[in-house]
Structure formats: structure tokens, C-alpha cells
Protein backbone atom coordinates (compact mmCIF):
# COMPACT_ATOMS: atom_id res chain seq x y z
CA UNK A 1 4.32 21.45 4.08
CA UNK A 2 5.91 18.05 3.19
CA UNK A 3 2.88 15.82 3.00
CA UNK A 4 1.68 19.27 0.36
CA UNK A 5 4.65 18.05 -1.86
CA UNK A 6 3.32 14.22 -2.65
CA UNK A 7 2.27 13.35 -5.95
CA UNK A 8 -1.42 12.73 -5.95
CA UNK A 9 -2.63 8.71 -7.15
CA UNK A 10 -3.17 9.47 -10.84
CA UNK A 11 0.04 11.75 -11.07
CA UNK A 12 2.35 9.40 -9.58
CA UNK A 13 0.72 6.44 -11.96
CA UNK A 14 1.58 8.59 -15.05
CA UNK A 15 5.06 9.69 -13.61
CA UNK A 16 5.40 5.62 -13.51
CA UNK A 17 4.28 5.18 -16.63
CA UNK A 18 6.70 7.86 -17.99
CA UNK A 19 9.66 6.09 -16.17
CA UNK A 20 8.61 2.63 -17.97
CA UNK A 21 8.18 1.20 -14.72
CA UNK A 22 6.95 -2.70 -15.03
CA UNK A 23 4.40 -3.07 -12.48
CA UNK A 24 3.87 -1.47 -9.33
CA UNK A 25 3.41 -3.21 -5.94
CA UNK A 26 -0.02 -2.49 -3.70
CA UNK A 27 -0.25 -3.48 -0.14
CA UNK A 28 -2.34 -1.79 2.82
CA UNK A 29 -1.03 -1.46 6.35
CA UNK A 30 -2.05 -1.19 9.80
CA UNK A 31 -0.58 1.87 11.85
CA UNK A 32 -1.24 1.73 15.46
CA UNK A 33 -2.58 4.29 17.26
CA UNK A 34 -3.00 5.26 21.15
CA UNK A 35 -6.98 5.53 21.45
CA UNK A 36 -9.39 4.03 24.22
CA UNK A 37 -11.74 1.03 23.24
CA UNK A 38 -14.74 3.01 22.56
CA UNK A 39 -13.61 3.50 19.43
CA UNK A 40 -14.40 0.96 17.40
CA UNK A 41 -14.04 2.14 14.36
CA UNK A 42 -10.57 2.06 14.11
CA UNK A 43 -10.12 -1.51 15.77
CA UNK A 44 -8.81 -3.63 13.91
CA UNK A 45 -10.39 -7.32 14.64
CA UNK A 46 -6.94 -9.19 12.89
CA UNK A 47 -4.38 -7.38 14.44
CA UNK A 48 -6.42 -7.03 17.54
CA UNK A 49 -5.01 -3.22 17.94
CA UNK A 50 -6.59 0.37 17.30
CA UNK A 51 -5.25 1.94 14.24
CA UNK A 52 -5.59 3.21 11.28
CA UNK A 53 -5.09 1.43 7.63
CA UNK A 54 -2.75 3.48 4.98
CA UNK A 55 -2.38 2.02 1.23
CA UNK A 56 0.87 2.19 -0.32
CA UNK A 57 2.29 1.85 -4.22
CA UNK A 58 5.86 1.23 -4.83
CA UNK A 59 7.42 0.97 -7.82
CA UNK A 60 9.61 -2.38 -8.13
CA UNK A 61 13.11 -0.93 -7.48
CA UNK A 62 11.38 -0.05 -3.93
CA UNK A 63 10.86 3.34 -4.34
CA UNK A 64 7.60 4.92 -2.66
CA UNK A 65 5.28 6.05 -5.27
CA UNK A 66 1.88 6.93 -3.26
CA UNK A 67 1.06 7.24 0.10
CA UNK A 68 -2.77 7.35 0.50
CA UNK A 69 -5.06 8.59 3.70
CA UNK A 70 -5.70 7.03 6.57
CA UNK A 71 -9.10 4.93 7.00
CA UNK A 72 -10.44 3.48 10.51
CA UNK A 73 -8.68 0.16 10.72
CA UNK A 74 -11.37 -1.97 10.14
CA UNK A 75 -11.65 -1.23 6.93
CA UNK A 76 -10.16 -4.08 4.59
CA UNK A 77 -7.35 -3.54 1.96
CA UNK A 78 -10.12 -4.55 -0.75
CA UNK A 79 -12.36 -1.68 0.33
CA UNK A 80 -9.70 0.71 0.94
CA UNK A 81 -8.41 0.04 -2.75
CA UNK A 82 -12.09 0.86 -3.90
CA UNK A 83 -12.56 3.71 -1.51
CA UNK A 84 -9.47 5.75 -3.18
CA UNK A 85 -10.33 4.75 -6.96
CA UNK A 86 -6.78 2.49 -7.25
CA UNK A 87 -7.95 0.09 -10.00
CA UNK A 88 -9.77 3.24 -12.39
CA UNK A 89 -6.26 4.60 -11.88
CA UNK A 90 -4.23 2.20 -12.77
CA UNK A 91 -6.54 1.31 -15.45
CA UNK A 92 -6.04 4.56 -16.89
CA UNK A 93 -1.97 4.71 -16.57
CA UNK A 94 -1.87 1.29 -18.29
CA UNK A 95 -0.16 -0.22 -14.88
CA UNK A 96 -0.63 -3.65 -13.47
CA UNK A 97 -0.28 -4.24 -9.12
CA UNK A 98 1.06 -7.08 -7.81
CA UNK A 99 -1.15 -7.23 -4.36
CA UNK A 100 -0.72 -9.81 -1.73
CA UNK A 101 -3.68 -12.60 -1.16
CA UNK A 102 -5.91 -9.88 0.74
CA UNK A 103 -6.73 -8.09 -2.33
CA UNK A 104 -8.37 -11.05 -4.10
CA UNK A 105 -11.51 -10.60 -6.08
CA UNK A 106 -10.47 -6.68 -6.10
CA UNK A 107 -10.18 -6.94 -10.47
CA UNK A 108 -12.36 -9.74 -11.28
CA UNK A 109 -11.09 -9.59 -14.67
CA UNK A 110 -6.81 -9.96 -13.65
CA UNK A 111 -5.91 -7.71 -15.92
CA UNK A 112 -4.52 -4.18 -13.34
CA UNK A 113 -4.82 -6.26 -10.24
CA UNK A 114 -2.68 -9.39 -10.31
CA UNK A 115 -3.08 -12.11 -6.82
CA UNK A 116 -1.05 -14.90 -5.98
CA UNK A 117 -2.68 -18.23 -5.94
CA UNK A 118 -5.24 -18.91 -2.68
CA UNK A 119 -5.60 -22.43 -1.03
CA UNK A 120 -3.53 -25.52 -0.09
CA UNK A 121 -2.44 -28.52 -2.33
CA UNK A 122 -1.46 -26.07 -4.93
CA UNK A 123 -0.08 -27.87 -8.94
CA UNK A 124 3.57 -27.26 -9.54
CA UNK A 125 2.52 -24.44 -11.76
CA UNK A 126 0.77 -22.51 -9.19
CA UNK A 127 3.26 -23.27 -6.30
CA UNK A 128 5.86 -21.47 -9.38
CA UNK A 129 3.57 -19.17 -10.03
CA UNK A 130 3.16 -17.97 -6.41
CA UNK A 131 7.28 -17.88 -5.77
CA UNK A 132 7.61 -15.72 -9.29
CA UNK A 133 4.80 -13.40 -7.82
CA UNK A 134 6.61 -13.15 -4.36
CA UNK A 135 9.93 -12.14 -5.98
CA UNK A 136 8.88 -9.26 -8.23
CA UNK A 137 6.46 -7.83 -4.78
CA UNK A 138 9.34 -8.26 -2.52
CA UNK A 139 11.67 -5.12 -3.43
CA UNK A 140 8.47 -3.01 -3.26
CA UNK A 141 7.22 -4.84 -0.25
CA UNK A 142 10.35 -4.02 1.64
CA UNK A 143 9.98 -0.17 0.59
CA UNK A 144 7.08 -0.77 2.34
CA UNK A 145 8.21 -1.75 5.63
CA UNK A 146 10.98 0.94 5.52
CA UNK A 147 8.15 3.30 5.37
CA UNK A 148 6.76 1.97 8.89
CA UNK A 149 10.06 1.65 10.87
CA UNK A 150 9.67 5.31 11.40
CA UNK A 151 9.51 5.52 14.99
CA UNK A 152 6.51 8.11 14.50
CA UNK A 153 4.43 5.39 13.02
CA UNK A 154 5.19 2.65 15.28
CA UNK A 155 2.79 4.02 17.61
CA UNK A 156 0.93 7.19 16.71
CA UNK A 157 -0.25 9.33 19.74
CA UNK A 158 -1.62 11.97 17.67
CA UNK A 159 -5.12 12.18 15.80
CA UNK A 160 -5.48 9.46 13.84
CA UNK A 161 -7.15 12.06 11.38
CA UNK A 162 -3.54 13.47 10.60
CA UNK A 163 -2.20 10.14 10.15
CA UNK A 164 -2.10 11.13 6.37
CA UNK A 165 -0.04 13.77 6.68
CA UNK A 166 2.67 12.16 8.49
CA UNK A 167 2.39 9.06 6.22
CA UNK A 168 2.53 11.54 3.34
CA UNK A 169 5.68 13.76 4.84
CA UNK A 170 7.71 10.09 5.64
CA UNK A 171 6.73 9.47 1.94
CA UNK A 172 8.43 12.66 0.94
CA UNK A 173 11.25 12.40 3.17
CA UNK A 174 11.98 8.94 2.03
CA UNK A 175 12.05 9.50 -1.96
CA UNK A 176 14.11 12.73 -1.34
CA UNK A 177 16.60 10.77 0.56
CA UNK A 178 16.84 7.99 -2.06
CA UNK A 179 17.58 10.56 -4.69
CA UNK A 180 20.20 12.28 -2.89
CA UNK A 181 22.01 9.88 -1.32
């Protein structure tokens, strides 16, 4: 019944938009699951763990705007993004995404989909550039992580096919709790 009561990607992009938000903050995370080797699928060859990979957008204050569905972990943050339509959406809600380095290349043309700077031996500007970027993400990133210090999703022994629904319900849970209390 909870995870029923999230906003779908496109409304919760207009609700942004309607609440003049700046920007909104993108990142993709790993949940772990309990599931035997044979399914590859959902390892994940970075973390080196089963699990399942869920795509958040918060708004900057740190509020949760969008939960999305779970993929098999192996899936990248880049293809997960293209799998659930993020950058047509926030195309169409007139929102730019601050993303962390994984999503780079996702908007070839910089305009919805905004990266910090990649490599070493970085000008002045871009070292700037990069701690400017990292200080408007981190409110949103740390919505983020409150999301996955649910104990639920520190390990999920369920079907990693429901994973949504829990992800979606903690989503729930959390704005309804930030507007209350």
C-alpha cells in the first residue's frame, strides 16, 4: 500500500518544478541481497556482492523525490538512467541532475545531466569546479544514504523482485516523516 502512494518519475519532476526546486541530485545504489552465486545477474563485479541497483532523485534540501525499481546489479548507473527514461524526463520538467562521475557521457550535450570533472592533474578551475559540484550533491547525497540505513535494506532476504516496493514504501515513510516532524 505504501510503495502505491509514490509519485511516479515525471510527476515528482513537475511537483519539483512547481516547488522551484534548483536542481535535483541523481545517484544509483547497490542493495545487497541474500542469493547463491548462480545468479549472476544480480552480481555486482565492483562491489563484489549480489544485489540489486535502485536509482534515486533528491531534491537539494535532501528530501527524497523518486525511488525507482530495482535492476540486477550489474547493470551500470548509466544504463539504469536510460532504462527508466531519467534524462527525457527531466528534459521535459526543465530540471538539471547533478550525478556523480559514474554517470558520465549519460547527456552528451551537459545541458539535464551535469558531471564533475574526470582525471588527475586537474586546472584550478576544474579542481573549483569539482568542490562547487560536490557541495550542491552533498545534501541530496546524504538523503540518499538515509534512505539505505534502513536495516531492511542493509541486507535484503526477500525477492529481489520486490526490492521496489520496499525501496518505494522507505521512500514514503521517509518524506512523510520529514513533513511531520
Amino acid at each position: 500500500m505504501l510503495a502505491s502512494r509514490a509519485l511516479r518519475l515525471r510527476q515528482a519532476l513537475r511537483a519539483a518544478r512547481r516547488q522551484r526546486v534548483p536542481h535535483v541530485v541523481l545517484d544509483g545504489t547497490l542493495i545487497p541481497i541474500d542469493r547463491v552465486a548462480a545468479d549472476r545477474a544480480y552480481h555486482s563485479g565492483k562491489h563484489k556482492i549480489h544485489g540489486v541497483n535502485v536509482q534515486v532523485i533528491a531534491a537539494p534540501d535532501g528530501r527524497i523525490l523518486w525511488v525507482s525499481g530495482q535492476l540486477p546489479g550489474h547493470v551500470h548507473d548509466t544504463a539504469a538512467a536510460r532504462i527508466w527514461n531519467i534524462l527525457p524526463a527531466l528534459r521535459t520538467a526543465g530540471l538539471v541532475a547533478l550525478v556523480d562521475k559514474g554517470y558520465h557521457g549519460y547527456d552528451p550535450t551537459c545541458r539535464h545531466v551535469i558531471t564533475p570533472y574526470k582525471g588527475r592533474d586537474k586546472p584550478d578551475s576544474q579542481k573549483q569546479a569539482n568542490q562547487a559540484h560536490a557541495r550542491l550533491r552533498g545534501p541530496g547525497g546524504r538523503a540518499h544514504a538515509q534512505h539505505k540505513t534502513w536495516r531492511i535494506l542493509r541486507k535484503l532476504r526477500s525477492c529481489p523482485r520486490r526490492t521496489w516496493q520496499l525501496a518505494k514504501a522507505i521512500h514514503v515513510i521517509h518524506n512523510y516523516n520529514a513533513t511531520t516532524g
